[in-house]
PDB file of N, CA and C in Angstrom:
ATOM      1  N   UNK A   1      96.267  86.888 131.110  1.00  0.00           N
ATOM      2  CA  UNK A   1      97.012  87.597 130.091  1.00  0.00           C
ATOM      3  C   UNK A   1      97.359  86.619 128.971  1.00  0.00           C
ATOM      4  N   UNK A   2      96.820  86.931 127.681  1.00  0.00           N
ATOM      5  CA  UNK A   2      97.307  86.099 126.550  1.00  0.00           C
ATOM      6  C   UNK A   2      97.994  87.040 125.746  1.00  0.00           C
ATOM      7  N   UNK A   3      99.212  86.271 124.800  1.00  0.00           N
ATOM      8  CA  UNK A   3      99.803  86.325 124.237  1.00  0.00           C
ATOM      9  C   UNK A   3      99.487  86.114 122.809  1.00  0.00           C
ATOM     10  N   UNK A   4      99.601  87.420 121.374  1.00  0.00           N
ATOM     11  CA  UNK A   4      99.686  86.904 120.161  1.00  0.00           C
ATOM     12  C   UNK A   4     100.876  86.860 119.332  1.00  0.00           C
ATOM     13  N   UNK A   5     100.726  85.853 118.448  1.00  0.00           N
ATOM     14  CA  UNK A   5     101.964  86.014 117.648  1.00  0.00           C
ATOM     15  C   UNK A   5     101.363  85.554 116.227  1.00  0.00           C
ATOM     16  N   UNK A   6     101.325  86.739 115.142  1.00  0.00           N
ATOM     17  CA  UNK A   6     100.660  86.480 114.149  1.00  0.00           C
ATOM     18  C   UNK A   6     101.508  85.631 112.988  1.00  0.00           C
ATOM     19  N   UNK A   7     100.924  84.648 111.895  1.00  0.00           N
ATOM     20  CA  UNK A   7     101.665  84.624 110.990  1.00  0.00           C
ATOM     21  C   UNK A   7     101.886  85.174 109.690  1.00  0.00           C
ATOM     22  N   UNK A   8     103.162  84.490 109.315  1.00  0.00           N
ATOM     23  CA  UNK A   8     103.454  84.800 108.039  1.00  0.00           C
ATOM     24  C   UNK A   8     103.409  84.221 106.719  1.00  0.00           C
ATOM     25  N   UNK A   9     103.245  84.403 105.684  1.00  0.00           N
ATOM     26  CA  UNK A   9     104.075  83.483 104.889  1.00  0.00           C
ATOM     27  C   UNK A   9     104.663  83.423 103.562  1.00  0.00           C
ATOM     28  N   UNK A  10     105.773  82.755 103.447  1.00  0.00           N
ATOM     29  CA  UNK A  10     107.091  83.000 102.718  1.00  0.00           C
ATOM     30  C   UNK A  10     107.262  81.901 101.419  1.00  0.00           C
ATOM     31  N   UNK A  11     106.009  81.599 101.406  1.00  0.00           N
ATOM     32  CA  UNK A  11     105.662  80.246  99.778  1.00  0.00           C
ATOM     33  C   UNK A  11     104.587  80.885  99.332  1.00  0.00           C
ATOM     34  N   UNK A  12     104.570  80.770  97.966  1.00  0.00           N
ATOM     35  CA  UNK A  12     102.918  81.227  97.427  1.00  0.00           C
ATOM     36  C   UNK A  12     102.327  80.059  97.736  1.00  0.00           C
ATOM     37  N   UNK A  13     102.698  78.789  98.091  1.00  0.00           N
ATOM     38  CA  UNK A  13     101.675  77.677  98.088  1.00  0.00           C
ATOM     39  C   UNK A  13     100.994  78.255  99.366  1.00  0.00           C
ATOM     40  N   UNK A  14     101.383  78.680 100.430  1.00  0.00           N
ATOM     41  CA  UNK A  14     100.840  79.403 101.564  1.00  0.00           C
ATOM     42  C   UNK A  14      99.755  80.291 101.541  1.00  0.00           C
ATOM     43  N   UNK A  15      99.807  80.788 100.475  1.00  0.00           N
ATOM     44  CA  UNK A  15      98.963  81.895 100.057  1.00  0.00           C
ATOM     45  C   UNK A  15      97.740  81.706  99.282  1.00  0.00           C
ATOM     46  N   UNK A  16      97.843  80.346  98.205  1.00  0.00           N
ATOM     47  CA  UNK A  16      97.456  79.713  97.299  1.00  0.00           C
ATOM     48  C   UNK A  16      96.218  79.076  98.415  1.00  0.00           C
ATOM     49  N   UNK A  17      97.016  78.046  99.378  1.00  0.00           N
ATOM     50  CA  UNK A  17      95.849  77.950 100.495  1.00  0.00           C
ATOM     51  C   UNK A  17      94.725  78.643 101.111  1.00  0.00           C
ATOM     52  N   UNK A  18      95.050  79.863 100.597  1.00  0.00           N
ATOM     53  CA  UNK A  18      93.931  80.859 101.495  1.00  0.00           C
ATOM     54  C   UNK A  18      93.311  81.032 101.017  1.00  0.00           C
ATOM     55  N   UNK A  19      93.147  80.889  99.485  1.00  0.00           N
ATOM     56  CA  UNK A  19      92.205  81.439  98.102  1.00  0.00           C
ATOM     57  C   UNK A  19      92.816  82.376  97.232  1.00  0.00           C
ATOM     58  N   UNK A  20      94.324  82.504  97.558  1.00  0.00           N
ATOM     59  CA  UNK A  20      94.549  83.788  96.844  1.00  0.00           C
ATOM     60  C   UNK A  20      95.153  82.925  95.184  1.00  0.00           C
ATOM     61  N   UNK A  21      95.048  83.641  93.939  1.00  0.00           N
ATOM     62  CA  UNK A  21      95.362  83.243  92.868  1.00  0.00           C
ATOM     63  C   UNK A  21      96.408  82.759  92.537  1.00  0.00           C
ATOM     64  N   UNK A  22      97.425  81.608  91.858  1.00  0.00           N
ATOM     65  CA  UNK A  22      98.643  81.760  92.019  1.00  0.00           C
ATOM     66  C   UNK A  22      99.159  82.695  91.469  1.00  0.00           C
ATOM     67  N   UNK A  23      98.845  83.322  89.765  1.00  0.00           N
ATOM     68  CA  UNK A  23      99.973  84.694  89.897  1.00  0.00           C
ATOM     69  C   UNK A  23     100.066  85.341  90.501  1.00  0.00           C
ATOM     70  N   UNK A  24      99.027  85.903  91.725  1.00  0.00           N
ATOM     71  CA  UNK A  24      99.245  86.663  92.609  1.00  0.00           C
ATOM     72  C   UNK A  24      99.666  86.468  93.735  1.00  0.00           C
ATOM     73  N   UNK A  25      99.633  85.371  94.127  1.00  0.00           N
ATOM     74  CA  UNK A  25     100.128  84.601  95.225  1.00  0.00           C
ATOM     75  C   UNK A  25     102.126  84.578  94.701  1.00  0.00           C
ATOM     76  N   UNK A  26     102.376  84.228  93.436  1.00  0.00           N
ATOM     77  CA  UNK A  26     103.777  84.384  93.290  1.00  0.00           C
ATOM     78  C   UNK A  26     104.247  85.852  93.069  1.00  0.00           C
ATOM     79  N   UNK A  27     103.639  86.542  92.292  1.00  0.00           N
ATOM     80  CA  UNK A  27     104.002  87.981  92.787  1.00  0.00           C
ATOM     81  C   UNK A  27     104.340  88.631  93.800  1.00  0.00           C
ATOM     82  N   UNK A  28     103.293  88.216  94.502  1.00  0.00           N
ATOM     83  CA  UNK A  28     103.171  89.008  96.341  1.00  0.00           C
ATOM     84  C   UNK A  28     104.831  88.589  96.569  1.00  0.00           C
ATOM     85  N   UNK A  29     105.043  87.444  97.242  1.00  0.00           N
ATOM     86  CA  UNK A  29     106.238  87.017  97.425  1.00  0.00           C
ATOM     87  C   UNK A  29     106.926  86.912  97.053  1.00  0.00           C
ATOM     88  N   UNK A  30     107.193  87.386  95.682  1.00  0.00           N
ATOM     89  CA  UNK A  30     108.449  87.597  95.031  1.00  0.00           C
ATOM     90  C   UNK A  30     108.703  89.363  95.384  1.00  0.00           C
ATOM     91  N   UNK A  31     107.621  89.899  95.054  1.00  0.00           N
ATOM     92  CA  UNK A  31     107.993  91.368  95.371  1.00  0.00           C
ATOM     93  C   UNK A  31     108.415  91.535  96.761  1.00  0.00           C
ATOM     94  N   UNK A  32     107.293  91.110  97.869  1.00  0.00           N
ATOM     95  CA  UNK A  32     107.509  91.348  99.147  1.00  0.00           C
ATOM     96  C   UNK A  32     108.513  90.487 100.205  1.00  0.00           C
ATOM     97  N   UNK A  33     108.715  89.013  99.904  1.00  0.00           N
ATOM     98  CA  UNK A  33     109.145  88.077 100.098  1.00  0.00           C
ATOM     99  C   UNK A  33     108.712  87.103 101.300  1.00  0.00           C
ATOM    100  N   UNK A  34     108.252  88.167 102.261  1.00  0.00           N
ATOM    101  CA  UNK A  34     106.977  87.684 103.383  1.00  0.00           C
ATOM    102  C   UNK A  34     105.982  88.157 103.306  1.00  0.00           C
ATOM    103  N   UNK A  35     104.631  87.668 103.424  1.00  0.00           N
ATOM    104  CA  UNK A  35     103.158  88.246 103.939  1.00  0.00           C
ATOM    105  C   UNK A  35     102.704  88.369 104.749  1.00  0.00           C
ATOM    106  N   UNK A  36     102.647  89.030 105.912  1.00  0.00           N
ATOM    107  CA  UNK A  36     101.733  89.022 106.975  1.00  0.00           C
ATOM    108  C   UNK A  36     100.187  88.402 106.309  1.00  0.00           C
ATOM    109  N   UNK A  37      99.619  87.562 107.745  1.00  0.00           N
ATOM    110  CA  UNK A  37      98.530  87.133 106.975  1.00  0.00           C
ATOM    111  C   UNK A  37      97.630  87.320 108.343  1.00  0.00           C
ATOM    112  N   UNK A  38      96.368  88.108 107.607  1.00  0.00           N
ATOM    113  CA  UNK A  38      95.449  88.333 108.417  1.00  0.00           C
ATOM    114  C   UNK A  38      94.777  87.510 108.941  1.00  0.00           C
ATOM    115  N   UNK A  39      93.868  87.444 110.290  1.00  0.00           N
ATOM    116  CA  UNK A  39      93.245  86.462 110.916  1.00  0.00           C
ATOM    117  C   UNK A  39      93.126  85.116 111.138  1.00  0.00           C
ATOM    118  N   UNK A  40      94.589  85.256 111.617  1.00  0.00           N
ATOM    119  CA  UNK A  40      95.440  83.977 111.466  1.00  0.00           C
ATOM    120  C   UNK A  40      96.636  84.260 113.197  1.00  0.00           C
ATOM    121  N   UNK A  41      96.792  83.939 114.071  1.00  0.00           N
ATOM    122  CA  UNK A  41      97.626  83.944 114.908  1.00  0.00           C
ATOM    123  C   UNK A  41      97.586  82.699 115.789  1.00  0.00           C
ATOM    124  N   UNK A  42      98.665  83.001 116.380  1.00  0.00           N
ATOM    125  CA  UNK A  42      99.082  81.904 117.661  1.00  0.00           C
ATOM    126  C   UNK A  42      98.746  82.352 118.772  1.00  0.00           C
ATOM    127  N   UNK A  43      98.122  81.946 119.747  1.00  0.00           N
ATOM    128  CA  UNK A  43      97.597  82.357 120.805  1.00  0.00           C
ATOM    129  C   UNK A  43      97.692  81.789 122.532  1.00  0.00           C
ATOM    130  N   UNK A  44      98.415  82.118 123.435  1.00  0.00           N
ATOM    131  CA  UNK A  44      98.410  81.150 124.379  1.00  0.00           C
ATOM    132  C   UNK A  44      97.122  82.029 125.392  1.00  0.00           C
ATOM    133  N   UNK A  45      96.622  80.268 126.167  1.00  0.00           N
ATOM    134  CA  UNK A  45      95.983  80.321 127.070  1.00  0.00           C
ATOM    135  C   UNK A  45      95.994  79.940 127.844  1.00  0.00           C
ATOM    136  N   UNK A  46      95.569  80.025 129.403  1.00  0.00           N
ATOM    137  CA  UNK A  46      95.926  79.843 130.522  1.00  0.00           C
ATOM    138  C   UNK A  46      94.653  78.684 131.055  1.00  0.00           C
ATOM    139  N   UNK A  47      95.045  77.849 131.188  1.00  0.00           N
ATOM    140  CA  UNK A  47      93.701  76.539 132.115  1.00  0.00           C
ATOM    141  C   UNK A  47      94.105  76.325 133.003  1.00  0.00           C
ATOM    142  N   UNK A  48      93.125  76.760 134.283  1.00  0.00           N
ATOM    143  CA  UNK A  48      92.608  76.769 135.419  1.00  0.00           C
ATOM    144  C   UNK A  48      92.901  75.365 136.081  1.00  0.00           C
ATOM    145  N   UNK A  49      92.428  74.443 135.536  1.00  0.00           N
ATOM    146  CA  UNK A  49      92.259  73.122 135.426  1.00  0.00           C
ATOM    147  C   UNK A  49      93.898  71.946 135.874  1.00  0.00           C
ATOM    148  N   UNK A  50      94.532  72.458 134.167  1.00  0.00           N
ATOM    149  CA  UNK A  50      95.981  72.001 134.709  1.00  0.00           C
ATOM    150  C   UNK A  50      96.885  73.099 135.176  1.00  0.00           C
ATOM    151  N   UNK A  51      96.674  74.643 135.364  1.00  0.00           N
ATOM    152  CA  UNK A  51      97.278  74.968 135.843  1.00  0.00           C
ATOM    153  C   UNK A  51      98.553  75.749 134.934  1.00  0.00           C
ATOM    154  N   UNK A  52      98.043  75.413 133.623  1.00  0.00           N
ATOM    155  CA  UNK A  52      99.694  75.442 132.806  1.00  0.00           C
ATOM    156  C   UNK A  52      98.882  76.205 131.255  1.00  0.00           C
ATOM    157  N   UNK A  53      99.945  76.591 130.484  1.00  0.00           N
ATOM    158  CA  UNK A  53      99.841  77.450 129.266  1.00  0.00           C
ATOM    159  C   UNK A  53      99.647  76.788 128.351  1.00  0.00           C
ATOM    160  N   UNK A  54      98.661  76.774 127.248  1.00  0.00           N
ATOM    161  CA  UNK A  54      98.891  76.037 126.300  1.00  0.00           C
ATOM    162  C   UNK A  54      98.093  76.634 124.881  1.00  0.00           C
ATOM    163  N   UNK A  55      99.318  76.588 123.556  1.00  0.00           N
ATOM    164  CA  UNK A  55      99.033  77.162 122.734  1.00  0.00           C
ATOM    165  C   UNK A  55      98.501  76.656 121.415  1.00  0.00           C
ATOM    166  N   UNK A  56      97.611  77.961 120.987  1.00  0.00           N
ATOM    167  CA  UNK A  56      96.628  77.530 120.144  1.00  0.00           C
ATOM    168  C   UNK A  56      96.452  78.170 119.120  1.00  0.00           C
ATOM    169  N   UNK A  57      96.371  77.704 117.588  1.00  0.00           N
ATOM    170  CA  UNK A  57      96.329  78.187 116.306  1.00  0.00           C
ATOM    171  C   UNK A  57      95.120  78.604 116.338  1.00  0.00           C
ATOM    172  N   UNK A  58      94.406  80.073 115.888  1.00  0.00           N
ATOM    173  CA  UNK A  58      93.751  80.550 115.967  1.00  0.00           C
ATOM    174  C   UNK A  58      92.761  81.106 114.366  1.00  0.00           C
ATOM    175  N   UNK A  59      92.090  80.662 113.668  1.00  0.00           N
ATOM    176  CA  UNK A  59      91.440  81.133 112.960  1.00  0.00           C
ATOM    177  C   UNK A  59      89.940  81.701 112.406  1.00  0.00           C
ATOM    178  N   UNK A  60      90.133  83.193 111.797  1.00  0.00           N
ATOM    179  CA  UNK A  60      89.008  83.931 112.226  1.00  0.00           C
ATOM    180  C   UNK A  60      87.994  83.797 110.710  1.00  0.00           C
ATOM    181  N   UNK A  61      87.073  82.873 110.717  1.00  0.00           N
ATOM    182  CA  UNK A  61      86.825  82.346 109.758  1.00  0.00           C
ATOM    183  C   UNK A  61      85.714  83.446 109.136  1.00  0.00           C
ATOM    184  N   UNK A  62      84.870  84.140 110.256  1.00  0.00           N
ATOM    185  CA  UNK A  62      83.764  85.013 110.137  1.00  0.00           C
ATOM    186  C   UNK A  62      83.731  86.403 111.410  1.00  0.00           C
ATOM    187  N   UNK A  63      82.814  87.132 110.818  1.00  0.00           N
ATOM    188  CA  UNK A  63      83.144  87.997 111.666  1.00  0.00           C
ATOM    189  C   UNK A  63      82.785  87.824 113.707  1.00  0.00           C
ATOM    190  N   UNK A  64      82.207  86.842 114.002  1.00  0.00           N
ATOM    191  CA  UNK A  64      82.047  86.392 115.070  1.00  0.00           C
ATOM    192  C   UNK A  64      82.347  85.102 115.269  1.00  0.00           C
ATOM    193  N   UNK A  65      82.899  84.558 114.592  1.00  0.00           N
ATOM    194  CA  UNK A  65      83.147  83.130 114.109  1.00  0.00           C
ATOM    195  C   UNK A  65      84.867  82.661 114.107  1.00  0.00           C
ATOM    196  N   UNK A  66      85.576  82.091 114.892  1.00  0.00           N
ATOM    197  CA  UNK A  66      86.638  81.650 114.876  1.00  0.00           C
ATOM    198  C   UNK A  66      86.969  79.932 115.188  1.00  0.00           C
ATOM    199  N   UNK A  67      87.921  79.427 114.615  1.00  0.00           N
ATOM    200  CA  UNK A  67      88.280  78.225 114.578  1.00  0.00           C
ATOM    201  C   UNK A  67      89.553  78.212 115.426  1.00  0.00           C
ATOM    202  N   UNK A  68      89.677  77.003 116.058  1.00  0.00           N
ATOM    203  CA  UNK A  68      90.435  77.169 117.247  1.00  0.00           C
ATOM    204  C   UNK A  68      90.880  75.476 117.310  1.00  0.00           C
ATOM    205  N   UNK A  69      92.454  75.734 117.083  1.00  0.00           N
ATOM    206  CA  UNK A  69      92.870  73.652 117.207  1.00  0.00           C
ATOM    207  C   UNK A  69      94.733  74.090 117.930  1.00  0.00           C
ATOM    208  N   UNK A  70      94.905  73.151 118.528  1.00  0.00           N
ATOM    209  CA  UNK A  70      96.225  73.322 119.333  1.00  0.00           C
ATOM    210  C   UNK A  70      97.058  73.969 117.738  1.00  0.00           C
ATOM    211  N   UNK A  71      98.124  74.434 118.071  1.00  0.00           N
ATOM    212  CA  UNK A  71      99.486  74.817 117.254  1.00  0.00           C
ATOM    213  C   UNK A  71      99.913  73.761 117.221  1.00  0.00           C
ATOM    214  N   UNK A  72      99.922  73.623 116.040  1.00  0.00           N
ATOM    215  CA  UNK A  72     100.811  72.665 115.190  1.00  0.00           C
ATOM    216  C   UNK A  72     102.298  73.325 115.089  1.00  0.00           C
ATOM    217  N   UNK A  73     103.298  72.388 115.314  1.00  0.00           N
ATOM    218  CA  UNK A  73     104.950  72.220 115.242  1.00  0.00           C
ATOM    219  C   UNK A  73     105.205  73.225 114.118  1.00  0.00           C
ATOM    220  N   UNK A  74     105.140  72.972 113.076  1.00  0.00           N
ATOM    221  CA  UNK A  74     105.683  73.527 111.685  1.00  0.00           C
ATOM    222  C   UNK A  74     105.033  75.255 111.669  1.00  0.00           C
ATOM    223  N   UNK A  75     103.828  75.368 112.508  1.00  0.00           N
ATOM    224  CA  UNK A  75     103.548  77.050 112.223  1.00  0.00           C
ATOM    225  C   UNK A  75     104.485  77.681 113.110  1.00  0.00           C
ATOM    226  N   UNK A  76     104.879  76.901 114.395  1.00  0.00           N
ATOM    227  CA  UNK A  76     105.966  78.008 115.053  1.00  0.00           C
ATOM    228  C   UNK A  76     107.052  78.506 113.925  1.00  0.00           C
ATOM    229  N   UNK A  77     107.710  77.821 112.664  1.00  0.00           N
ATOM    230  CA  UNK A  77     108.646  78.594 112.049  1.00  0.00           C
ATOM    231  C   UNK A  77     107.573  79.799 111.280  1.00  0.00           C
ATOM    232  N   UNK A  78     106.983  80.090 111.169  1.00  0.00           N
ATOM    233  CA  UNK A  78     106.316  81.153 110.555  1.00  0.00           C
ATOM    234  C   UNK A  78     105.484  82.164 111.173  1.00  0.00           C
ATOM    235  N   UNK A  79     105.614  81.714 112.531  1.00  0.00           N
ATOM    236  CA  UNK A  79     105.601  83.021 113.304  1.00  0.00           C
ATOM    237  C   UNK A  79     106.447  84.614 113.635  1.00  0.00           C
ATOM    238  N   UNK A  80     105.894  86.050 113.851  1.00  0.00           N
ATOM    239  CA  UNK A  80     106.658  86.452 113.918  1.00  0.00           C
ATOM    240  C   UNK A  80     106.937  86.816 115.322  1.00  0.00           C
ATOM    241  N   UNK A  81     108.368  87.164 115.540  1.00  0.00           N
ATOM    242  CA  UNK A  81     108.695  87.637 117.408  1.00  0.00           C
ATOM    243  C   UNK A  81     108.818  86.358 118.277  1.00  0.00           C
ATOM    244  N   UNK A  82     109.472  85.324 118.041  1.00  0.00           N
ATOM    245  CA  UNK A  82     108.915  84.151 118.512  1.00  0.00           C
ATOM    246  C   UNK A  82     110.793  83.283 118.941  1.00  0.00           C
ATOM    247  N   UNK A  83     110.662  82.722 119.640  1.00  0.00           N
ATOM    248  CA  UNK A  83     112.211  82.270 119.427  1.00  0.00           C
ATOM    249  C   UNK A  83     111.937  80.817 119.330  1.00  0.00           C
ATOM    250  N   UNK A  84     112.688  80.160 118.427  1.00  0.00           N
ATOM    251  CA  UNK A  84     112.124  78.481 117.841  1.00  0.00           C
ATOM    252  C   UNK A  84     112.557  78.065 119.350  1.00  0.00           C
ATOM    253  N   UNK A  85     111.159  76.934 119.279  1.00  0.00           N
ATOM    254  CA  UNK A  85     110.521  76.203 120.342  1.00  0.00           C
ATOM    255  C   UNK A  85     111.959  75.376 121.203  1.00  0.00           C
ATOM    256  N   UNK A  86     112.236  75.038 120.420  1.00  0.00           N
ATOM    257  CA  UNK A  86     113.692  74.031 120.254  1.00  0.00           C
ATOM    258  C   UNK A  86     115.168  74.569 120.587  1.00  0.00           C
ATOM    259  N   UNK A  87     115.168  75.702 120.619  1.00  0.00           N
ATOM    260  CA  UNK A  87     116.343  76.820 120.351  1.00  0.00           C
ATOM    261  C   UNK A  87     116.418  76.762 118.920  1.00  0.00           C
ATOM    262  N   UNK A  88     117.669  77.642 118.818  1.00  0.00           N
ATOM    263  CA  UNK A  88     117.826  77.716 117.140  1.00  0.00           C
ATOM    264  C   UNK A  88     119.521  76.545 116.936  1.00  0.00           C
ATOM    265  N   UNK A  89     118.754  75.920 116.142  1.00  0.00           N
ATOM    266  CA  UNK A  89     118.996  74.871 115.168  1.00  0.00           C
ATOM    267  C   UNK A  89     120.599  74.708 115.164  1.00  0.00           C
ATOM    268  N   UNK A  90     121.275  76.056 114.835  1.00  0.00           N
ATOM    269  CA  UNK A  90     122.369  76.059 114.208  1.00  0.00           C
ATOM    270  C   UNK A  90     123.420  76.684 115.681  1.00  0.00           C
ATOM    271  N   UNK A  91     122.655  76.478 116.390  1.00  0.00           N
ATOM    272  CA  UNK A  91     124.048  76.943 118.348  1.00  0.00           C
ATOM    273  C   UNK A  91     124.236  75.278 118.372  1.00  0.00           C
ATOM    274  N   UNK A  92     125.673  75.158 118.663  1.00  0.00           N
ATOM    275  CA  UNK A  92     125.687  73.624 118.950  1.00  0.00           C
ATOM    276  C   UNK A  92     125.469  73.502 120.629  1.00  0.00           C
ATOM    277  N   UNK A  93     125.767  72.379 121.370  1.00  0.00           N
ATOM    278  CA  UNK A  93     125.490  72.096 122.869  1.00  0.00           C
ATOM    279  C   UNK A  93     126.671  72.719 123.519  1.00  0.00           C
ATOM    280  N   UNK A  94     127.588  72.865 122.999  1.00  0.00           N
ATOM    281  CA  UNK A  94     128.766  73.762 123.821  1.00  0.00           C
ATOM    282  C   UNK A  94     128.061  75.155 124.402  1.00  0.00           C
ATOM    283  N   UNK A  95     127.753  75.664 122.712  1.00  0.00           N
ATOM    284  CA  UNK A  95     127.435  77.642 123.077  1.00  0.00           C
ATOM    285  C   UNK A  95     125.541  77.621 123.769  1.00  0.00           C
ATOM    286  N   UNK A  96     125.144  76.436 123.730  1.00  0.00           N
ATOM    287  CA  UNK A  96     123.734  76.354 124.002  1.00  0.00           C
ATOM    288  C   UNK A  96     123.742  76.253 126.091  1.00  0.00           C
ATOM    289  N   UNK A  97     125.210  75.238 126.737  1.00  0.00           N
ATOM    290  CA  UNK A  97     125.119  74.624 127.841  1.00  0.00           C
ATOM    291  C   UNK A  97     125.843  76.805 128.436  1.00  0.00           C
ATOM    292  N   UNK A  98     126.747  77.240 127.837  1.00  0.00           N
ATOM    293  CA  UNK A  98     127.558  78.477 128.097  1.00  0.00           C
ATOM    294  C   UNK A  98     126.886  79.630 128.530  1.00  0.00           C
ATOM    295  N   UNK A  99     125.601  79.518 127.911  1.00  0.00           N
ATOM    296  CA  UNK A  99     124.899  80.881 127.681  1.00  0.00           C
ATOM    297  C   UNK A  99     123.947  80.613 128.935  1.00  0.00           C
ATOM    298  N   UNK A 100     123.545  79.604 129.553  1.00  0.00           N
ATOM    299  CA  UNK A 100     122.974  79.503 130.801  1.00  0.00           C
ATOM    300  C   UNK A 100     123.991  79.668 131.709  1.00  0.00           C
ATOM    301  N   UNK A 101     125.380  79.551 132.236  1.00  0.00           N
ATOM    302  CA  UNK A 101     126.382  79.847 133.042  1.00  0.00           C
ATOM    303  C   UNK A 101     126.097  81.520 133.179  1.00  0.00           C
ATOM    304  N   UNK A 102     125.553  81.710 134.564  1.00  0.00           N
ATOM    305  CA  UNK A 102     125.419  82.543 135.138  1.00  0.00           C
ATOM    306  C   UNK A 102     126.700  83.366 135.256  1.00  0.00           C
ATOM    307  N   UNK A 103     127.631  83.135 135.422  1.00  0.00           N
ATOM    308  CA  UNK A 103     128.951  83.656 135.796  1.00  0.00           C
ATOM    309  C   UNK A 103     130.074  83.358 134.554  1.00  0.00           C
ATOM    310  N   UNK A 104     130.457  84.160 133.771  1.00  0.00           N
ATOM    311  CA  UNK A 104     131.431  84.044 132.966  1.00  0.00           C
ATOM    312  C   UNK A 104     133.105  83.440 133.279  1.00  0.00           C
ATOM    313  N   UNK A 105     133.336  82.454 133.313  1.00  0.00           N
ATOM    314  CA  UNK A 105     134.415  81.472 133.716  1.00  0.00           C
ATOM    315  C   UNK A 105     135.610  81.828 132.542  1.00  0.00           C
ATOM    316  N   UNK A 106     135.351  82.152 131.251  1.00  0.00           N
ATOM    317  CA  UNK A 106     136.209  82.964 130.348  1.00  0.00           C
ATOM    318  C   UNK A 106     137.534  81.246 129.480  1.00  0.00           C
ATOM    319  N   UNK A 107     138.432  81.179 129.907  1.00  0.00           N
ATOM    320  CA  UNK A 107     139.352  80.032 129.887  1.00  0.00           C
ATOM    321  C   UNK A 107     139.060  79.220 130.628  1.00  0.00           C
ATOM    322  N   UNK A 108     138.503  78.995 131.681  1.00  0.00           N
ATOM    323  CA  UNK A 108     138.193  78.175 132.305  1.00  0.00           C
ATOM    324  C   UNK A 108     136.908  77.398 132.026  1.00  0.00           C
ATOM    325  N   UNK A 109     136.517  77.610 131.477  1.00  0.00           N
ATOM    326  CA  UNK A 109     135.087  76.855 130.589  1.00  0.00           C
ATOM    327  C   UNK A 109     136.063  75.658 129.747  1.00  0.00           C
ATOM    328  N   UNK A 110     136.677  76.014 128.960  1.00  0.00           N
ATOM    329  CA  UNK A 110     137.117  74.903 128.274  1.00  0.00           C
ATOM    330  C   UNK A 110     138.088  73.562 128.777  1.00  0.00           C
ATOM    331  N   UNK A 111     137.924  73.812 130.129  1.00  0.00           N
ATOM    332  CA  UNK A 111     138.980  72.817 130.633  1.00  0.00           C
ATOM    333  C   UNK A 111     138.432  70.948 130.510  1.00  0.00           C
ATOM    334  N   UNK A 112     136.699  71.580 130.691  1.00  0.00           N
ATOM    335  CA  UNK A 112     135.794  70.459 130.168  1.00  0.00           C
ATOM    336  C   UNK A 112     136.034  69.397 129.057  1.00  0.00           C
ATOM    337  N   UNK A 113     136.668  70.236 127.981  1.00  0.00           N
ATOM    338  CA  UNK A 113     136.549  69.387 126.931  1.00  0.00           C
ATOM    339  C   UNK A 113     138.083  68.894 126.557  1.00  0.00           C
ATOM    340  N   UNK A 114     137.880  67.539 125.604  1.00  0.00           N
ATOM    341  CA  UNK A 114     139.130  66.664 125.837  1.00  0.00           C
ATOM    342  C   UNK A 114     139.300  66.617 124.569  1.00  0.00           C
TER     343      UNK A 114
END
């Protein structure tokens, strides 16, 4: 069972990359503000080998023809449906260690801290 997660993107330089024109490339995203972008996704796969998942930037260059190189760091933010690799950025280690506590302790959680 594999998994897709297509991208997006939210710069005309993004767009500019693909061949598209820049006035139209700044239009698009100014009107729309994201692009879904066709034949373009993230893809995990399963190896036999190690046993373990591992994901891969996927591009469909021709109609039988695709290019295929690990995921690069920076496309996970421009994925969509995806939760950052890292957690998200802005939970500090208090509300990050809390939310794994199986059992809600309520006042008693904070007795931890000094």
């Amino acid at each position: 069972m594999s998994k897709k997660y297509y991208l997006f993107a939210d710069r005309p330089e993004q767009l500019e990359a693909r061949g598209i024109d820049r006035v139209t490339a700044r239009s698009s995203i100014a009107f729309h503000t994201t692009i879904s972008i066709t034949g373009e996704w993230l893809e995990a796969f399963w190896c036999d080998c190690c046993r373990s998942t591992r994901w891969y930037y996927v591009c469909k260059t021709d109609t039988h023809t695709y290019k295929i190189e690990i995921a690069p760091d920076e496309l996970w933010q421009r994925v969509t449906g995806v939760v950052h690799p890292n957690g998200n950025p802005s939970v500090g280690e208090f509300t990050r260690r809390e939310a794994r506590v199986k059992q809600y302790q309520g006042v008693k959680a904070f007795s931890t801290i000094r």
